[in-house]
Protein backbone atom coordinates (compact mmCIF):
# COMPACT_ATOMS: atom_id res chain seq x y z
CA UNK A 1 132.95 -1.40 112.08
CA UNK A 2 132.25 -2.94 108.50
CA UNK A 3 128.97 -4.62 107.54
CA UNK A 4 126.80 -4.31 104.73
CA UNK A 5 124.87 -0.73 103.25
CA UNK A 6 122.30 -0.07 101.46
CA UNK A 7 122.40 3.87 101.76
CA UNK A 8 123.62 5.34 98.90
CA UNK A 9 127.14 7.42 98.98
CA UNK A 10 126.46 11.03 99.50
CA UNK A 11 123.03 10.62 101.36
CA UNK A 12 123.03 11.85 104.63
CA UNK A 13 120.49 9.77 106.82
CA UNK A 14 119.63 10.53 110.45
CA UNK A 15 121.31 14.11 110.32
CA UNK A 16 120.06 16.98 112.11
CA UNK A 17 121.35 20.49 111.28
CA UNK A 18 123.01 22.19 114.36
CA UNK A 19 121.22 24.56 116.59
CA UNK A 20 120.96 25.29 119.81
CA UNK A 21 119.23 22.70 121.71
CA UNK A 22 122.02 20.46 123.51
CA UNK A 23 120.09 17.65 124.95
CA UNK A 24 118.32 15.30 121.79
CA UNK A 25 118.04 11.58 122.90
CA UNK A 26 120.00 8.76 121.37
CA UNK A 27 116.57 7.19 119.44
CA UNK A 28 115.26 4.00 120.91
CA UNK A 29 113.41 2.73 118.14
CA UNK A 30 115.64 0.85 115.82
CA UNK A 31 113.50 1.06 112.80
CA UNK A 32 114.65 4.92 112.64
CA UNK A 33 117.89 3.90 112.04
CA UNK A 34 119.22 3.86 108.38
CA UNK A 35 122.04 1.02 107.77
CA UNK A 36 124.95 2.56 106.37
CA UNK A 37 128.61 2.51 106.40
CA UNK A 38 130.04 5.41 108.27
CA UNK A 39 132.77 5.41 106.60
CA UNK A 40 131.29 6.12 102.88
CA UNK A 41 129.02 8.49 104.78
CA UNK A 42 131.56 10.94 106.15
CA UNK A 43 132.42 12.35 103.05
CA UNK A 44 129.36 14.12 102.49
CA UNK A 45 129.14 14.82 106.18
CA UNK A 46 132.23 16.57 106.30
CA UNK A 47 131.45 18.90 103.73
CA UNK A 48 127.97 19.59 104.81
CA UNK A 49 129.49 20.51 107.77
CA UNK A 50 132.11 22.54 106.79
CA UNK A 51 135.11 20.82 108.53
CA UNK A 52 138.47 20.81 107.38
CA UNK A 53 140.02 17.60 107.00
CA UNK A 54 143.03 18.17 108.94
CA UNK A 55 143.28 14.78 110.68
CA UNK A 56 141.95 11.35 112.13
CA UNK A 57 142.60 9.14 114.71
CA UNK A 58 141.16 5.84 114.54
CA UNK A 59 141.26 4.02 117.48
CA UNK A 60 140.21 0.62 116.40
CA UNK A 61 141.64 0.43 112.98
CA UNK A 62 142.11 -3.32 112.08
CA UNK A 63 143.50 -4.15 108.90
CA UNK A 64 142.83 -0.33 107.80
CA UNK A 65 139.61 -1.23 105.63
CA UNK A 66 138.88 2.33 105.96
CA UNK A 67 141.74 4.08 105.28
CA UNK A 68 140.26 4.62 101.30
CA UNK A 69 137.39 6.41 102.69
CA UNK A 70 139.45 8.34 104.70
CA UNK A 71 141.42 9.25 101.71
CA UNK A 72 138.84 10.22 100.24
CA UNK A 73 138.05 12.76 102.91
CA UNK A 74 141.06 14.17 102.30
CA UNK A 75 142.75 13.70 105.83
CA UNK A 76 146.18 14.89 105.40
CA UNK A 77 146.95 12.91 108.36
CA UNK A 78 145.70 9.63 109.71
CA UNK A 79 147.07 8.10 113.11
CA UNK A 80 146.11 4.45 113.42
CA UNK A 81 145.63 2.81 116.54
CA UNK A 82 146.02 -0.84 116.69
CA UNK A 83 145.91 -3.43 119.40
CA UNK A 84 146.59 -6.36 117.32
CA UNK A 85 150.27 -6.43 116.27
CA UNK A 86 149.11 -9.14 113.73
CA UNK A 87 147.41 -6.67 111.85
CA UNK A 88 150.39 -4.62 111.53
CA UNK A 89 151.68 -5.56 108.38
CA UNK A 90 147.91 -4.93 106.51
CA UNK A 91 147.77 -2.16 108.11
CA UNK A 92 151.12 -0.50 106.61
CA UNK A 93 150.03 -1.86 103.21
CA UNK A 94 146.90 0.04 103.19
CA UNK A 95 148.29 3.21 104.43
CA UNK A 96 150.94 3.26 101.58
CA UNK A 97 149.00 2.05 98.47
CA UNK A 98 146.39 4.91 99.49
CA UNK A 99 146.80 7.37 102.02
CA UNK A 100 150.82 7.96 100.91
CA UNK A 101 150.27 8.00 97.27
CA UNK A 102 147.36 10.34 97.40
CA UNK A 103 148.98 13.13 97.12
CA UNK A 104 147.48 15.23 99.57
CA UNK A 105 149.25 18.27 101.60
CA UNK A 106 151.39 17.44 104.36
CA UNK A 107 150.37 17.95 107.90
CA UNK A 108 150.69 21.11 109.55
CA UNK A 109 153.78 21.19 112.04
CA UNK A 110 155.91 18.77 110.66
CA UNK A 111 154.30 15.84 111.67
CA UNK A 112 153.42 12.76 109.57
CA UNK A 113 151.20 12.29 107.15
CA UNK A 114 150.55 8.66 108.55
CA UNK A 115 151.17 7.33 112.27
CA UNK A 116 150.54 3.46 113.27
CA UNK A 117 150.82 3.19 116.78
CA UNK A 118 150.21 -0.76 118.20
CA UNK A 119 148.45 0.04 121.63
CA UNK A 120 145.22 0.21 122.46
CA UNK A 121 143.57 3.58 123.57
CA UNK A 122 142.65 3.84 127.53
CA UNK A 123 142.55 6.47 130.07
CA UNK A 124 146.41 6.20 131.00
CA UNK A 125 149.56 4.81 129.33
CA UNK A 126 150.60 0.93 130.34
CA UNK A 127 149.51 -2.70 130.06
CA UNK A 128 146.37 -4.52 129.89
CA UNK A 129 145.51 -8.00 128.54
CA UNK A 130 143.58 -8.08 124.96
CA UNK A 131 140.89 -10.63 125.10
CA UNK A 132 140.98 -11.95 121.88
CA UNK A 133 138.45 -13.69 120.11
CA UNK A 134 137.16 -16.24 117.29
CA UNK A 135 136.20 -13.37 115.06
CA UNK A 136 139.04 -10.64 115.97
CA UNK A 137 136.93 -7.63 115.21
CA UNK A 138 135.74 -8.32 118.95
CA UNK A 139 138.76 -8.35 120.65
CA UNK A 140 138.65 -5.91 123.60
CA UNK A 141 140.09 -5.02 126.91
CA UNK A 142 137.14 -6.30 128.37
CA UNK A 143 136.25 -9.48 129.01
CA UNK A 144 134.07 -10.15 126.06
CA UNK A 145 130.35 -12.28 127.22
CA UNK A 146 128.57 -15.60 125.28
CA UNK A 147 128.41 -16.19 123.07
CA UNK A 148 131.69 -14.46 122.09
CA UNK A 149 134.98 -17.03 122.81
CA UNK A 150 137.93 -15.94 123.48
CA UNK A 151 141.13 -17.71 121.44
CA UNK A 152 144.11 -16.09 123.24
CA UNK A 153 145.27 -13.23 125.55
CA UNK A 154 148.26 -11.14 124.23
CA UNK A 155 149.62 -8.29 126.85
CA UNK A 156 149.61 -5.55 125.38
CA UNK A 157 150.70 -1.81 125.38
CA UNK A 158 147.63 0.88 126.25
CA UNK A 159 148.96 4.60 125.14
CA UNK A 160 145.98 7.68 125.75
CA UNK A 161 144.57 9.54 122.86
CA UNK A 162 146.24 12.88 123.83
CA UNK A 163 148.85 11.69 123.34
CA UNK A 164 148.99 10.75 119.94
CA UNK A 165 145.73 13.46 118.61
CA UNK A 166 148.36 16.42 117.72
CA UNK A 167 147.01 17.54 113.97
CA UNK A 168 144.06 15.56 114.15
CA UNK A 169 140.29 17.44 114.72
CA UNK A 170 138.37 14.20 113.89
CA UNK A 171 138.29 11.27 116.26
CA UNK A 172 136.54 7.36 115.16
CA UNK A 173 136.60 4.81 117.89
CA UNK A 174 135.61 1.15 117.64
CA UNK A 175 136.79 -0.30 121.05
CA UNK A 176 134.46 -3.05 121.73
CA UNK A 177 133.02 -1.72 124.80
CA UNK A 178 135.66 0.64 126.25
CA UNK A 179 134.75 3.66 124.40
CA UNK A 180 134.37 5.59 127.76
CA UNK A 181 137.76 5.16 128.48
CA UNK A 182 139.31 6.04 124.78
CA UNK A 183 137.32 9.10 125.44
CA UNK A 184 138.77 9.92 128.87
CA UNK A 185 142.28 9.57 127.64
CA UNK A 186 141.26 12.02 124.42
CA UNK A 187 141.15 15.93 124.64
CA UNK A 188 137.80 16.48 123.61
CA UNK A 189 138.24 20.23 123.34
CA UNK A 190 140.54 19.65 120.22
CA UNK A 191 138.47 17.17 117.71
CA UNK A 192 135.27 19.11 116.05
CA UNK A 193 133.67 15.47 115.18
CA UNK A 194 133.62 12.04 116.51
CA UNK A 195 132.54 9.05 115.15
CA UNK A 196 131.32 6.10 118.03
CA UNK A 197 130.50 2.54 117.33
CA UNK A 198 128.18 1.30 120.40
CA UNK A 199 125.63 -1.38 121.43
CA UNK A 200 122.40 -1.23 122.94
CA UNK A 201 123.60 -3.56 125.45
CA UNK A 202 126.90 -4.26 127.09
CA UNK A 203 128.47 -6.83 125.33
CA UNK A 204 131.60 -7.20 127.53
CA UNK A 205 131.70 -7.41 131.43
CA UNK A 206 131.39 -3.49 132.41
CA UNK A 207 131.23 -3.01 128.85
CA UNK A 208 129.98 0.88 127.79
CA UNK A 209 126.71 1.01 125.30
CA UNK A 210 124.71 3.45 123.68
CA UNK A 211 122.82 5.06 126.24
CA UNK A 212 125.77 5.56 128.55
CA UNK A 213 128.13 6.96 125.72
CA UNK A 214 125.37 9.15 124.59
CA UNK A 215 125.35 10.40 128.42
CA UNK A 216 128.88 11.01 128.10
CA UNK A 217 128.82 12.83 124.80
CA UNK A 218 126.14 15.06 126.19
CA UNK A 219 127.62 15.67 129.37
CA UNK A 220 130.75 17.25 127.47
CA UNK A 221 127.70 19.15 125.43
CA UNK A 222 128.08 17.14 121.90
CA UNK A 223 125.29 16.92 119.98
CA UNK A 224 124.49 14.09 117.91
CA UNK A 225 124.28 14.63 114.35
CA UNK A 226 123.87 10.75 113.03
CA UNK A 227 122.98 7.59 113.47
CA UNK A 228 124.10 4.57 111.02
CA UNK A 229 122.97 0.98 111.81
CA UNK A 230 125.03 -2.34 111.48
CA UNK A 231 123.40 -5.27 110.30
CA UNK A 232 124.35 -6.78 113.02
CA UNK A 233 121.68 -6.20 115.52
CA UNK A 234 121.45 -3.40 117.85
CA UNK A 235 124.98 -1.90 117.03
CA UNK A 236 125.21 1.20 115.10
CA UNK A 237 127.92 4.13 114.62
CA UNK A 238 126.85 7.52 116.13
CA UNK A 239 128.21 10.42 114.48
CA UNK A 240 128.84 13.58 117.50
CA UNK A 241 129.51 17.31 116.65
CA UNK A 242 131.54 19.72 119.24
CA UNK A 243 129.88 22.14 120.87
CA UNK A 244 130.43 25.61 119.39
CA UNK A 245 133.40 26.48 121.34
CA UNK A 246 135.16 23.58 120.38
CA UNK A 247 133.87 24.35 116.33
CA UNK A 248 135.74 27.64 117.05
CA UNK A 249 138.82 27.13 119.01
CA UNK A 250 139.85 23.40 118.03
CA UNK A 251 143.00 23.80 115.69
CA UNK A 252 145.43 20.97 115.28
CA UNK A 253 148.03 21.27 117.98
């Protein structure tokens, strides 16, 4: 998810206050779209909103690039989710020269204040082949289209959402075009916000994109709240609240 800003930390573009009206349109004109980094943007969203930062899973974490903004939320627990094992190592590095030595409260329920798990998120645990490609941001369970090339195909573990979410109320995917099925492995009803990086267009064979996550979203009655653009054309990150009953009722679990 990391490109270039030019949004100042602490602005809040694209952000609509919450009220009652459940069915706002993903915008289709691109040059409403502010390009920003979600991840120095959540700060300020968080508090705006009110949200505790109890947790975050990141499904799609890399080499953990964001794992200092997500300090700086103050997530007392962060479960990254992995597919490629070679990022492992970064990964760990980044978790313990920030997250660890932050000093922030420990998780409620005993659980830990950082989880790496080295699967990719689907609807159901087992195997799937990662397509992985010349720039590895883009790997994906899909088969990625040109010009994308793929390098090598590694077999690798897929583990569901729900089962890894316990303490977390704030959910980030970047799946390269299987974001529908991270979210039907997730329990919606316990995460207040998520965080979605999509496409206008399917970039992958049977690949997911804005209009049909935004479908999604609003079929489970999320509202959006944001919309950050990459540089890279046509992809942006779409910030979604929970519906009021989920605001109310989600608690870590």
């Amino acid at each position: 998810m990391s490109r270039a800003a030019n949004t100042p930390r602490g602005q809040l573009p694209a952000v609509v206050e919450a009220d009652s009206t459940w069915s706002d349109p993903v915008p289709d004109r691109q040059d409403g779209w502010i390009t920003a980094r979600w991840e120095d943007q959540l700060p300020a969203l968080m508090d705006r909103l009110a949200l505790s930062p109890e947790g975050v899973v990141q499904v799609g974490a890399h080499i953990g690039q964001e794992v200092p903004a997500l300090t700086r939320c103050g997530f007392r627990r962060l479960v990254m989710m992995e597919p490629n094992a070679d990022h492992a190592a970064a990964l760990r590095q980044q978790l313990q020269s920030h997250h660890l030595n932050a000093g922030l409260a420990e998780p409620a329920g005993g659980l830990p204040a950082c989880e790496l798990v080295l699967a990719a998120a689907g609807r159901k645990r087992g195997e799937l082949v990662l397509h992985v490609t010349e720039y590895d941001q883009q790997a994906s369970l899909l088969v990625p289209l040109l010009p994308m090339a793929v390098v090598r195909h590694d077999t690798i573990p897929v583990v569901p959402v729900r089962e890894v979410q316990a303490g977390c109320n704030v959910l980030v995917i970047d799946a390269q075009g299987a974001e529908l099925d991270v979210l039907a492995g997730a329990d919606l009803s316990r995460f207040q916000l998520a965080v979605i990086e999509a496409s206008t267009w399917a970039r992958y064979q049977g690949g997911a994109t804005l209009e049909s996550i935004g479908a999604y979203m609003r079929s489970q009655r999320w509202r959006q709240i944001a919309i950050w653009a990459h540089v890279r054309p046509h992809v942006v990150d779409v910030a979604w609240l929970a519906p009021p009953r989920h605001l109310a009722a989600a608690v870590p679990a």
